[in-house]
N, C-alpha and C. Protein backbone atom coordinates (compact mmCIF):
# COMPACT_ATOMS: atom_id res chain seq x y z
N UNK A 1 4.74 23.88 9.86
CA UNK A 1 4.98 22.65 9.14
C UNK A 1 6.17 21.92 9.73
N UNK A 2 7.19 22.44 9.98
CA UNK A 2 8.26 21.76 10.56
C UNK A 2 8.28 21.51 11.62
N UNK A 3 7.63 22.07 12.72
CA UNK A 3 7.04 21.90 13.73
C UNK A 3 6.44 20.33 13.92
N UNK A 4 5.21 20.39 13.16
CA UNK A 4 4.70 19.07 13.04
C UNK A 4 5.24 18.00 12.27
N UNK A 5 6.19 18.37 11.23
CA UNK A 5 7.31 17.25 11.13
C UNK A 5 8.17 16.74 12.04
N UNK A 6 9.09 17.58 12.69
CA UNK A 6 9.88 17.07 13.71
C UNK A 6 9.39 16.04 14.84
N UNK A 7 7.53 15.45 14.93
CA UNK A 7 7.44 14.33 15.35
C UNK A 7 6.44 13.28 14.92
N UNK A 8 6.98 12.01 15.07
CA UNK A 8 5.92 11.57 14.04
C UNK A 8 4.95 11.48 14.31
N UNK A 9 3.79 11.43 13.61
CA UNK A 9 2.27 11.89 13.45
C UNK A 9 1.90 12.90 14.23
N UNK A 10 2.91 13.71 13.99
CA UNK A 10 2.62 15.23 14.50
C UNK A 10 1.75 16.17 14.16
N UNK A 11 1.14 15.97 12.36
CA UNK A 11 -0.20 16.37 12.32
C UNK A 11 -1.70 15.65 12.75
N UNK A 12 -1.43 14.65 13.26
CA UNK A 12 -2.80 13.73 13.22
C UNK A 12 -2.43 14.01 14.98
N UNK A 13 -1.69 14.45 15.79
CA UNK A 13 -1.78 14.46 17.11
C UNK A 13 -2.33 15.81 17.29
N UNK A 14 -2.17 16.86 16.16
CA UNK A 14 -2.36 18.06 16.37
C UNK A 14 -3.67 18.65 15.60
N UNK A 15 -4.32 17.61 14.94
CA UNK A 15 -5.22 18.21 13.91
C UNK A 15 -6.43 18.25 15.36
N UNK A 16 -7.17 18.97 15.23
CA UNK A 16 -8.21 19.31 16.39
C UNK A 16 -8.06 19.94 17.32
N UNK A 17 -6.98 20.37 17.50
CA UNK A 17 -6.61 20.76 18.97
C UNK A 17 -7.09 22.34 18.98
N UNK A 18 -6.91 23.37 19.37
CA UNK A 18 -7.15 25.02 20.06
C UNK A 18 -5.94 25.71 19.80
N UNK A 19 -6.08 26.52 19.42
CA UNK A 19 -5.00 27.20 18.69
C UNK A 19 -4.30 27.76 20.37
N UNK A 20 -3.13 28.60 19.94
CA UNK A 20 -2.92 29.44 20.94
C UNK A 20 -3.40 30.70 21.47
N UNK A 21 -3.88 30.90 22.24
CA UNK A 21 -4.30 32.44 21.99
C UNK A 21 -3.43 33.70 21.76
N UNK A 22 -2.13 33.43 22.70
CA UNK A 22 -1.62 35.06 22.17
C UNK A 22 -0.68 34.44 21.04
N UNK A 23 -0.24 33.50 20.04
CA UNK A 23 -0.19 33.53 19.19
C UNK A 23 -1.34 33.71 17.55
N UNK A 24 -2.84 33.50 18.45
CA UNK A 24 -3.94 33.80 17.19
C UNK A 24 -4.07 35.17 17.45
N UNK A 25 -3.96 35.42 18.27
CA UNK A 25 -3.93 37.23 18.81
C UNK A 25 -2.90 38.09 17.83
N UNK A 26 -1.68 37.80 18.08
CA UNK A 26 -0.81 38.29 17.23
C UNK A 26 -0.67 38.05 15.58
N UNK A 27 -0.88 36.72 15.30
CA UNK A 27 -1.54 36.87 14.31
C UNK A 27 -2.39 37.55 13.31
N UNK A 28 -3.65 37.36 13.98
CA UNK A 28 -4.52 37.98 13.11
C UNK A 28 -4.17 39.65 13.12
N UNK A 29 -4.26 39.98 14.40
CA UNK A 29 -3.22 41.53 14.29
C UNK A 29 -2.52 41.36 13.23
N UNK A 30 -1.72 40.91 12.53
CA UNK A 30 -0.74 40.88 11.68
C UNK A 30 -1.78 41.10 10.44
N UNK A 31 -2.72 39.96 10.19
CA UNK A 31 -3.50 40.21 9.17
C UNK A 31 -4.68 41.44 9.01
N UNK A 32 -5.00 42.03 9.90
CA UNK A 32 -6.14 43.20 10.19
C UNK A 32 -5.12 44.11 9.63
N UNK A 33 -3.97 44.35 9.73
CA UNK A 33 -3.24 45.53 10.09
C UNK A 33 -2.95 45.54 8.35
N UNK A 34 -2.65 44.51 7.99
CA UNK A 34 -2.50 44.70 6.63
C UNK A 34 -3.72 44.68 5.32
N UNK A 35 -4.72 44.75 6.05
CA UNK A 35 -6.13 45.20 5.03
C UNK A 35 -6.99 44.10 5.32
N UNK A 36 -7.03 43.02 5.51
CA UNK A 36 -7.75 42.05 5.62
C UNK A 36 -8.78 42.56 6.70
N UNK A 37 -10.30 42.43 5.79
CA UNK A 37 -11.57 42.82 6.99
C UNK A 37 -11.79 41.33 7.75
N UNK A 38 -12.02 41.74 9.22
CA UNK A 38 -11.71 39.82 10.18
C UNK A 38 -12.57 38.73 9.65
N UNK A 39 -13.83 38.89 8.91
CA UNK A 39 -14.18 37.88 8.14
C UNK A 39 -13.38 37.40 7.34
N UNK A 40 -12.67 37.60 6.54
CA UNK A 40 -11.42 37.16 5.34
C UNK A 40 -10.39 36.42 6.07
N UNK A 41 -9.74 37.52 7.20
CA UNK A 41 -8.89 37.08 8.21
C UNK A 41 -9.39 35.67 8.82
N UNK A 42 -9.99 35.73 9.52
CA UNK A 42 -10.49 34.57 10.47
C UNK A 42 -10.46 33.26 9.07
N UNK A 43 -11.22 33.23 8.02
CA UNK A 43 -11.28 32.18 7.48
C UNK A 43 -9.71 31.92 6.77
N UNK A 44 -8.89 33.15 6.64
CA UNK A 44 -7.78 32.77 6.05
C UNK A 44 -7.21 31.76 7.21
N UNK A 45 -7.40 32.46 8.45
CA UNK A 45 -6.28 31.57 9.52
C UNK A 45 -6.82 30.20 9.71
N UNK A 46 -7.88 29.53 9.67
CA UNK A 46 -8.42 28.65 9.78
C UNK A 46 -8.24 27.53 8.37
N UNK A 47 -8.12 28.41 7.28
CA UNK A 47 -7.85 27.44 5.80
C UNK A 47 -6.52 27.08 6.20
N UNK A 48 -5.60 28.23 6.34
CA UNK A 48 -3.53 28.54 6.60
C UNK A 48 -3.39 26.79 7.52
N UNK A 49 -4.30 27.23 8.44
CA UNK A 49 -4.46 25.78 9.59
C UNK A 49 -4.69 24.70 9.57
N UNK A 50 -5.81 24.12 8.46
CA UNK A 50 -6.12 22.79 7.92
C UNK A 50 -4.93 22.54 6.64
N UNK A 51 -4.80 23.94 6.13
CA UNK A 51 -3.78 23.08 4.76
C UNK A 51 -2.65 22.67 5.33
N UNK A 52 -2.05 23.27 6.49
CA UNK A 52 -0.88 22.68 7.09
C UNK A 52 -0.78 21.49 7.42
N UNK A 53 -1.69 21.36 8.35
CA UNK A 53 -1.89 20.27 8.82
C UNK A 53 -2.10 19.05 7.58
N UNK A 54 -3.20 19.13 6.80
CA UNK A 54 -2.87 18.32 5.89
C UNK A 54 -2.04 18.39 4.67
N UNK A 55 -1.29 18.91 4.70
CA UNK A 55 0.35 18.92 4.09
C UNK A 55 0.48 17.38 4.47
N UNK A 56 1.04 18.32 5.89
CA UNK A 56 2.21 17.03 7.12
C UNK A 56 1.40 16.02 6.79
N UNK A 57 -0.11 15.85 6.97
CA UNK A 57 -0.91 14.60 7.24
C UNK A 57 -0.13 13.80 5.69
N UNK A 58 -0.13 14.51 4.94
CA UNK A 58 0.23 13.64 4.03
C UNK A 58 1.56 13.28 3.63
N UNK A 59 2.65 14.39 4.11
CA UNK A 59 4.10 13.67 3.96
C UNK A 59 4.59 12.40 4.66
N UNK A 60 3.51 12.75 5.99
CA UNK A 60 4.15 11.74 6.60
C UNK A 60 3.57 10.57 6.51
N UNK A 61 1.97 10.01 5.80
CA UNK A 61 1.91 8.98 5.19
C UNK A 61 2.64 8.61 3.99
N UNK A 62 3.25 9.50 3.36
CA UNK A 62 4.60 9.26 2.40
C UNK A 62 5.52 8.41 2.98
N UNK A 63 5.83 9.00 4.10
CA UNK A 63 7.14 8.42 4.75
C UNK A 63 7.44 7.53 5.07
N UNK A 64 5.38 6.76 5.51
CA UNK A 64 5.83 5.48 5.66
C UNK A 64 5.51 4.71 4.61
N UNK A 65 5.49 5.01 3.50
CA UNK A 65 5.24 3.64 2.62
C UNK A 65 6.80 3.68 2.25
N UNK A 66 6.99 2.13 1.67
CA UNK A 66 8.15 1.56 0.67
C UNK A 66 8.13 2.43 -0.29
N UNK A 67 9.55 3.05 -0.06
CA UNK A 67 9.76 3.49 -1.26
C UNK A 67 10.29 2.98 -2.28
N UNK A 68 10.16 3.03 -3.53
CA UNK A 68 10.27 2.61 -5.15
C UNK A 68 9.73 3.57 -5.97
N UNK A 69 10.27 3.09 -6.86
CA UNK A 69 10.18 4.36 -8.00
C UNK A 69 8.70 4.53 -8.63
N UNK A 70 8.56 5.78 -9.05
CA UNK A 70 7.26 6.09 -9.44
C UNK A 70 7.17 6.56 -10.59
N UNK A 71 6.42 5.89 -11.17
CA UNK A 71 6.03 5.82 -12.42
C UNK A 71 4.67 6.61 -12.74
N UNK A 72 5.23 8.01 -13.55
CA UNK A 72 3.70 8.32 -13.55
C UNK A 72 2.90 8.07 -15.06
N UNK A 73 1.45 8.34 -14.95
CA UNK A 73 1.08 7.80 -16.27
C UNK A 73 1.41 8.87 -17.23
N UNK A 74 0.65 8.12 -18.37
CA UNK A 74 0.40 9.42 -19.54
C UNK A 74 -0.44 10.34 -19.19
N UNK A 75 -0.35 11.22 -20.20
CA UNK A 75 -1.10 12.46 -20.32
C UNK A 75 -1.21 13.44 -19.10
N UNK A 76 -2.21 14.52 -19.04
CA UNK A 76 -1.81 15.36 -17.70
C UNK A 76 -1.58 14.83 -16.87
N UNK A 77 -2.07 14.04 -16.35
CA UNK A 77 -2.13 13.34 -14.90
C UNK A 77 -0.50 13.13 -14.78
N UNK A 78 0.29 12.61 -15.47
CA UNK A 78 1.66 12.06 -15.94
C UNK A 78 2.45 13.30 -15.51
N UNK A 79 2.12 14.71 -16.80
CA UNK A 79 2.76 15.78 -16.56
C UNK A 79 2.42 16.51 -15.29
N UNK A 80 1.43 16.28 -14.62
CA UNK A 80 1.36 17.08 -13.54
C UNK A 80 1.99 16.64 -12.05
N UNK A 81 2.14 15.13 -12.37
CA UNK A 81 2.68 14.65 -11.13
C UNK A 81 4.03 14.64 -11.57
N UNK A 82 4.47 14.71 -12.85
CA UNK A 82 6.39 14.84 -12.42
C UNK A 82 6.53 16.52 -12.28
N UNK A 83 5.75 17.47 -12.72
CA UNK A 83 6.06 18.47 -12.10
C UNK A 83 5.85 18.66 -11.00
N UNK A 84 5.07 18.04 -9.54
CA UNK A 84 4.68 17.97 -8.59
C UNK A 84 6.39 17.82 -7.92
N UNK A 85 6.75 16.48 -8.51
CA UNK A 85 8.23 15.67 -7.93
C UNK A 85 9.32 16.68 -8.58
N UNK A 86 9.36 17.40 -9.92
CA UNK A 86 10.51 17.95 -9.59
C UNK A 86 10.12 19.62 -8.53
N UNK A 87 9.28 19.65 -8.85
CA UNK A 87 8.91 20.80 -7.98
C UNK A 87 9.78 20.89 -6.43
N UNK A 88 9.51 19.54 -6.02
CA UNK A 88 9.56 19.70 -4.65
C UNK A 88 8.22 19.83 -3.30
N UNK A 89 8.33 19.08 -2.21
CA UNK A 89 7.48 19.27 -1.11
C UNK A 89 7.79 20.50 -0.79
N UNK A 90 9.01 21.04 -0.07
CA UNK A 90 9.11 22.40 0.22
C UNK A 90 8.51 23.74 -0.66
N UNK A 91 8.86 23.70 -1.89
CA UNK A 91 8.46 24.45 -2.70
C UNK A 91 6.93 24.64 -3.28
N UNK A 92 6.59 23.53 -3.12
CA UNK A 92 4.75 23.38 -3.11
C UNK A 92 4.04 23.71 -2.30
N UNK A 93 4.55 23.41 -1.45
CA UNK A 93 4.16 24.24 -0.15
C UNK A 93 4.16 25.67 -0.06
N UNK A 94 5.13 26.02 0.00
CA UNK A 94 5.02 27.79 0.31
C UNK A 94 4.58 28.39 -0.84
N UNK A 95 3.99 27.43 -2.34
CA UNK A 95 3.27 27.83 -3.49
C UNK A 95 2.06 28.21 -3.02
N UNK A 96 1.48 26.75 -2.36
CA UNK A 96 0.27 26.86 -1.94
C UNK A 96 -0.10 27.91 -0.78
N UNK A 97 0.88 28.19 0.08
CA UNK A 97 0.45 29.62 1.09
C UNK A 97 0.18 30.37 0.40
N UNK A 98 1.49 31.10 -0.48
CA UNK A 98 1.39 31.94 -1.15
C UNK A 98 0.07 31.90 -2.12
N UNK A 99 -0.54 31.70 -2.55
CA UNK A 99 -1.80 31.26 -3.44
C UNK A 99 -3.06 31.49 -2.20
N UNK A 100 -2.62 31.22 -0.99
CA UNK A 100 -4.00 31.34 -0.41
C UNK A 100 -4.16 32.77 0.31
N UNK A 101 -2.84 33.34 0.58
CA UNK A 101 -2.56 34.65 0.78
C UNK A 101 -2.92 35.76 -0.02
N UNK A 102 -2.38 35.33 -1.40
CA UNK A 102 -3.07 36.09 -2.72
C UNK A 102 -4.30 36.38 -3.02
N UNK A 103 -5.01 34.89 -2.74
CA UNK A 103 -6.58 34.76 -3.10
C UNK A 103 -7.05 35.94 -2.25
N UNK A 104 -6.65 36.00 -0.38
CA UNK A 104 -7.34 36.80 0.43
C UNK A 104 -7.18 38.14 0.10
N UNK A 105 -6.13 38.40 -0.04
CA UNK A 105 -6.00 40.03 -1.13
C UNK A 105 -6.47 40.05 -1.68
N UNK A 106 -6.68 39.60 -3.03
CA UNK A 106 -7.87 39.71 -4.03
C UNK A 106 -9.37 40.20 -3.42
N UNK A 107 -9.55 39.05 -2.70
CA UNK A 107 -10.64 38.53 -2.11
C UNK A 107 -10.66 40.32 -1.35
N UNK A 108 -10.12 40.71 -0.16
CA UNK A 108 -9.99 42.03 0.00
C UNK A 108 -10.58 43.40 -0.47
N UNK A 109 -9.78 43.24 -1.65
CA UNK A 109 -9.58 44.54 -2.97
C UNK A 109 -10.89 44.21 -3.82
N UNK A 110 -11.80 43.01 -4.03
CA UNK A 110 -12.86 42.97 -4.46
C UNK A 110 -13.95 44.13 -4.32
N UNK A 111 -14.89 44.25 -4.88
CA UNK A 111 -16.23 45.45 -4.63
C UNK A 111 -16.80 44.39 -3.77
């Protein structure tokens, strides 16, 4: 993620591209080794890969609009987007890994 922050439209230059190999190598090693059968694996690294990317895709259309204050509406929609803002981008983020990491464990430990 910071990676593709540090330039701008660093996810839209990078969305499509080929991973690395001896970094998907080491990788998924990382994930085999810890229980994940490579079907689980492979689709985890490939979800891990688009949500990143569209993270960035979307902070950094944040970045460029005018900023002004935001007003959210009533009802959930209201409560869910000021918990979104006090939450934090950083912190939503490594929510959402964490959540997709979890799922694959689950997903794992299933019959």
């Amino acid at each position: 993620r910071a990676a593709l922050m540090s330039h701008r439209d660093g996810a839209r230059v990078h969305a499509g591209s080929r991973a690395n190999r001896g970094q998907f190598e080491q990788q998924m090693a990382v994930l085999l080794r810890g229980g994940l059968p490579m079907p689980l694996a492979v689709q985890l690294m490939v979800s891990v890969g688009r949500f990143v990317v569209g993270w960035v895709l979307e902070e950094q259309a944040e970045s460029a609009l005018p900023i002004g204050p935001v007003v959210p509406p009533e009802g959930l929609a209201g409560q869910a987007i000021r918990l979104f803002f006090e939450t934090g981008d950083k912190a939503a983020f490594k929510t959402g890994l964490r959540m997709m990491f979890a799922g694959a464990e689950a997903m794992a430990r299933a019959p």
